[in-house]
C-alpha atoms as a PDB file:
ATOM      1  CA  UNK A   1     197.986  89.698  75.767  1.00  0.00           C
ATOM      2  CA  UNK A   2     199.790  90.170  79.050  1.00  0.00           C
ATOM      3  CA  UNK A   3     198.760  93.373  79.745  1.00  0.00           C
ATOM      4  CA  UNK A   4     195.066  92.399  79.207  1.00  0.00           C
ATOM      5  CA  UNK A   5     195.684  89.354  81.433  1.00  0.00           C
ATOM      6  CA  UNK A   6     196.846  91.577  83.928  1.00  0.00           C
ATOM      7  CA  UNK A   7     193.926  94.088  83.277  1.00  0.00           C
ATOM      8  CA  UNK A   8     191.819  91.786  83.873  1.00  0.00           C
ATOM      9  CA  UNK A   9     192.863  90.311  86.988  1.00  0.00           C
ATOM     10  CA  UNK A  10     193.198  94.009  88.221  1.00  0.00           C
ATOM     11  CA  UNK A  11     189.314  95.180  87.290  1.00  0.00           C
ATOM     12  CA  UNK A  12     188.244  91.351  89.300  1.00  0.00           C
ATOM     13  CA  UNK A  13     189.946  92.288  92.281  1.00  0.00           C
ATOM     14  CA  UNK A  14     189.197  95.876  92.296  1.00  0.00           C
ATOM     15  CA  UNK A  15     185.516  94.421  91.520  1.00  0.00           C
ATOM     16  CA  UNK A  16     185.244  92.460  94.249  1.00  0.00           C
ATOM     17  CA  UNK A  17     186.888  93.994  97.107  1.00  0.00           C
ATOM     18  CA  UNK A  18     184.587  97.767  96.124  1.00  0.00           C
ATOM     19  CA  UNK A  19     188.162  99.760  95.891  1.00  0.00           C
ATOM     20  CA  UNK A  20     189.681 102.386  94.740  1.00  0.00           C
ATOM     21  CA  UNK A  21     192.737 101.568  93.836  1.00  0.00           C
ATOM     22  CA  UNK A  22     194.282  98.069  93.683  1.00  0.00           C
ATOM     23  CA  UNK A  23     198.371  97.456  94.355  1.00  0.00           C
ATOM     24  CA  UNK A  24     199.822  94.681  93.149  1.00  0.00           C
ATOM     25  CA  UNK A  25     204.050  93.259  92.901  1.00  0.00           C
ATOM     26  CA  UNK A  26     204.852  92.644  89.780  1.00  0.00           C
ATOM     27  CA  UNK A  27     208.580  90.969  88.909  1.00  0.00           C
ATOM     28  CA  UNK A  28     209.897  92.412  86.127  1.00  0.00           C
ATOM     29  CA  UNK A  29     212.915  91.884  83.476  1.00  0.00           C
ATOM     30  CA  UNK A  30     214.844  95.316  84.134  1.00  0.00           C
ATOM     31  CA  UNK A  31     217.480  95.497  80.610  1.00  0.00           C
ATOM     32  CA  UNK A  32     217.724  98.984  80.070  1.00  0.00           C
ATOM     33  CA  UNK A  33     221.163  99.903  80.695  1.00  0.00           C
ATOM     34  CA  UNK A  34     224.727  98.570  80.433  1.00  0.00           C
ATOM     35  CA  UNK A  35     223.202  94.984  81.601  1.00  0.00           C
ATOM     36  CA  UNK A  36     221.464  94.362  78.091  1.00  0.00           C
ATOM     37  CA  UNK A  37     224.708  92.992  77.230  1.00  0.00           C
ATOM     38  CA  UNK A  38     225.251  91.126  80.125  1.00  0.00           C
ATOM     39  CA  UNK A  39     224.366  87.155  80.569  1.00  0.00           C
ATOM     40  CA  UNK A  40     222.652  86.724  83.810  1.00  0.00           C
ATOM     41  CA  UNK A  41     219.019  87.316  85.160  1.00  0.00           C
ATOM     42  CA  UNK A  42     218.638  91.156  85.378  1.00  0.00           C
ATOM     43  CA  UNK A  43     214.881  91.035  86.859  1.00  0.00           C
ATOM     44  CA  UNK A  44     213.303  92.138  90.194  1.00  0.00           C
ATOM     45  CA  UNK A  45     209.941  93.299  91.917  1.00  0.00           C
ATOM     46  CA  UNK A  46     208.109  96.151  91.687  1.00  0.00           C
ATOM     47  CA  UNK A  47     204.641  97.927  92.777  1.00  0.00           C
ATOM     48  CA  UNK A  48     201.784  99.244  90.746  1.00  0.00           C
ATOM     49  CA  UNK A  49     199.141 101.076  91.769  1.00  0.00           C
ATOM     50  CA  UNK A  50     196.439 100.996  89.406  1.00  0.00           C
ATOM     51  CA  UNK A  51     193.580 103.237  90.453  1.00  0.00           C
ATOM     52  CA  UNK A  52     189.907 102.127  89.767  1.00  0.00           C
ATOM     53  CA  UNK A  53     187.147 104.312  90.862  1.00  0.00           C
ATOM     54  CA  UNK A  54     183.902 101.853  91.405  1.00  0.00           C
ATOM     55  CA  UNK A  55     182.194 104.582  90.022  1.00  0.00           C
ATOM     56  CA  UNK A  56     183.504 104.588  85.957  1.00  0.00           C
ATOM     57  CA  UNK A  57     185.510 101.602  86.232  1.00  0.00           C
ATOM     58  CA  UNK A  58     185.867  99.642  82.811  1.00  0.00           C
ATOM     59  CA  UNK A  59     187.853  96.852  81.855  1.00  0.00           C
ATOM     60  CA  UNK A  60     189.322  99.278  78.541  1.00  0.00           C
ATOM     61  CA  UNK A  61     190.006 101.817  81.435  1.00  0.00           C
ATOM     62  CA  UNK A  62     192.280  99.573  83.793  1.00  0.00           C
ATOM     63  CA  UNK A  63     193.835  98.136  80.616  1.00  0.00           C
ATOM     64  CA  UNK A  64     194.562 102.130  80.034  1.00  0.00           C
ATOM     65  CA  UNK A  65     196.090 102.644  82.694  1.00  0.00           C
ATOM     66  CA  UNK A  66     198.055  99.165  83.574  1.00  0.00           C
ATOM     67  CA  UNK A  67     199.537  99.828  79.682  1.00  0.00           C
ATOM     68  CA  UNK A  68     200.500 103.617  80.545  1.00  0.00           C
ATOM     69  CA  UNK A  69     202.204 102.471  83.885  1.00  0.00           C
ATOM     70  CA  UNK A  70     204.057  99.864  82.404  1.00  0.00           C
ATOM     71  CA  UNK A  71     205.191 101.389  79.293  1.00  0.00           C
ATOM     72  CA  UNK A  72     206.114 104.644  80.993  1.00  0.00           C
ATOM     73  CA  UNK A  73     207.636 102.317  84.400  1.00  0.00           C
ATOM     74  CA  UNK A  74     205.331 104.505  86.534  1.00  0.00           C
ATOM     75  CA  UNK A  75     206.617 102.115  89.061  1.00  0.00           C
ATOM     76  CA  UNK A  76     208.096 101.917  92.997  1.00  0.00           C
ATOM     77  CA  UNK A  77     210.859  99.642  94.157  1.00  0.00           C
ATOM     78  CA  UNK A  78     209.682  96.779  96.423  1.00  0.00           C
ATOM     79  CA  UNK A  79     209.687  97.280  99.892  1.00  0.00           C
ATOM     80  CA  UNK A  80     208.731  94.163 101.649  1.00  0.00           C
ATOM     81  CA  UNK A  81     208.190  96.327 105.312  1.00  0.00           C
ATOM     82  CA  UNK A  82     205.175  98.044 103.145  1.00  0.00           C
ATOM     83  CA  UNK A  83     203.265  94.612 102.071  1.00  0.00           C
END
């Protein structure tokens, strides 16, 4: 349900603003390592870059793609100087 949320709100804005790809900063839960058995709030930001191409642009092919980068963390580290 998130990632269709998300989809959605991805395919709007791409939509609406007639680009090609749409970048958004996400704040994610990061327990992958040695800090999944850790208390404490392991989380912090990080980029997508979804691309939609006004041309073939579906909602099933943003939810693609925002499910492939987030299940394979095809993500970048926040850098505040680049927003």
């Amino acid at each position: 349900v998130n990632y269709l949320l998300l989809a959605i709100v991805i395919a709007a804005n791409a939509r609406a603003s007639r680009i090609d790809a749409v970048e958004m900063t996400l704040y994610v839960p990061m327990r992958d390592g040695p800090e999944s058995s850790m208390v404490g709030l392991f989380a912090d930001w990080r980029d997508i870059r979804v691309p939609t191409p006004e041309v073939d642009c579906t909602l099933l092919g943003v939810l693609w793609e925002v499910s492939d980068i987030l299940r394979l963390r095809k993500w970048r580290g926040f850098n505040a100087l680049r927003k």
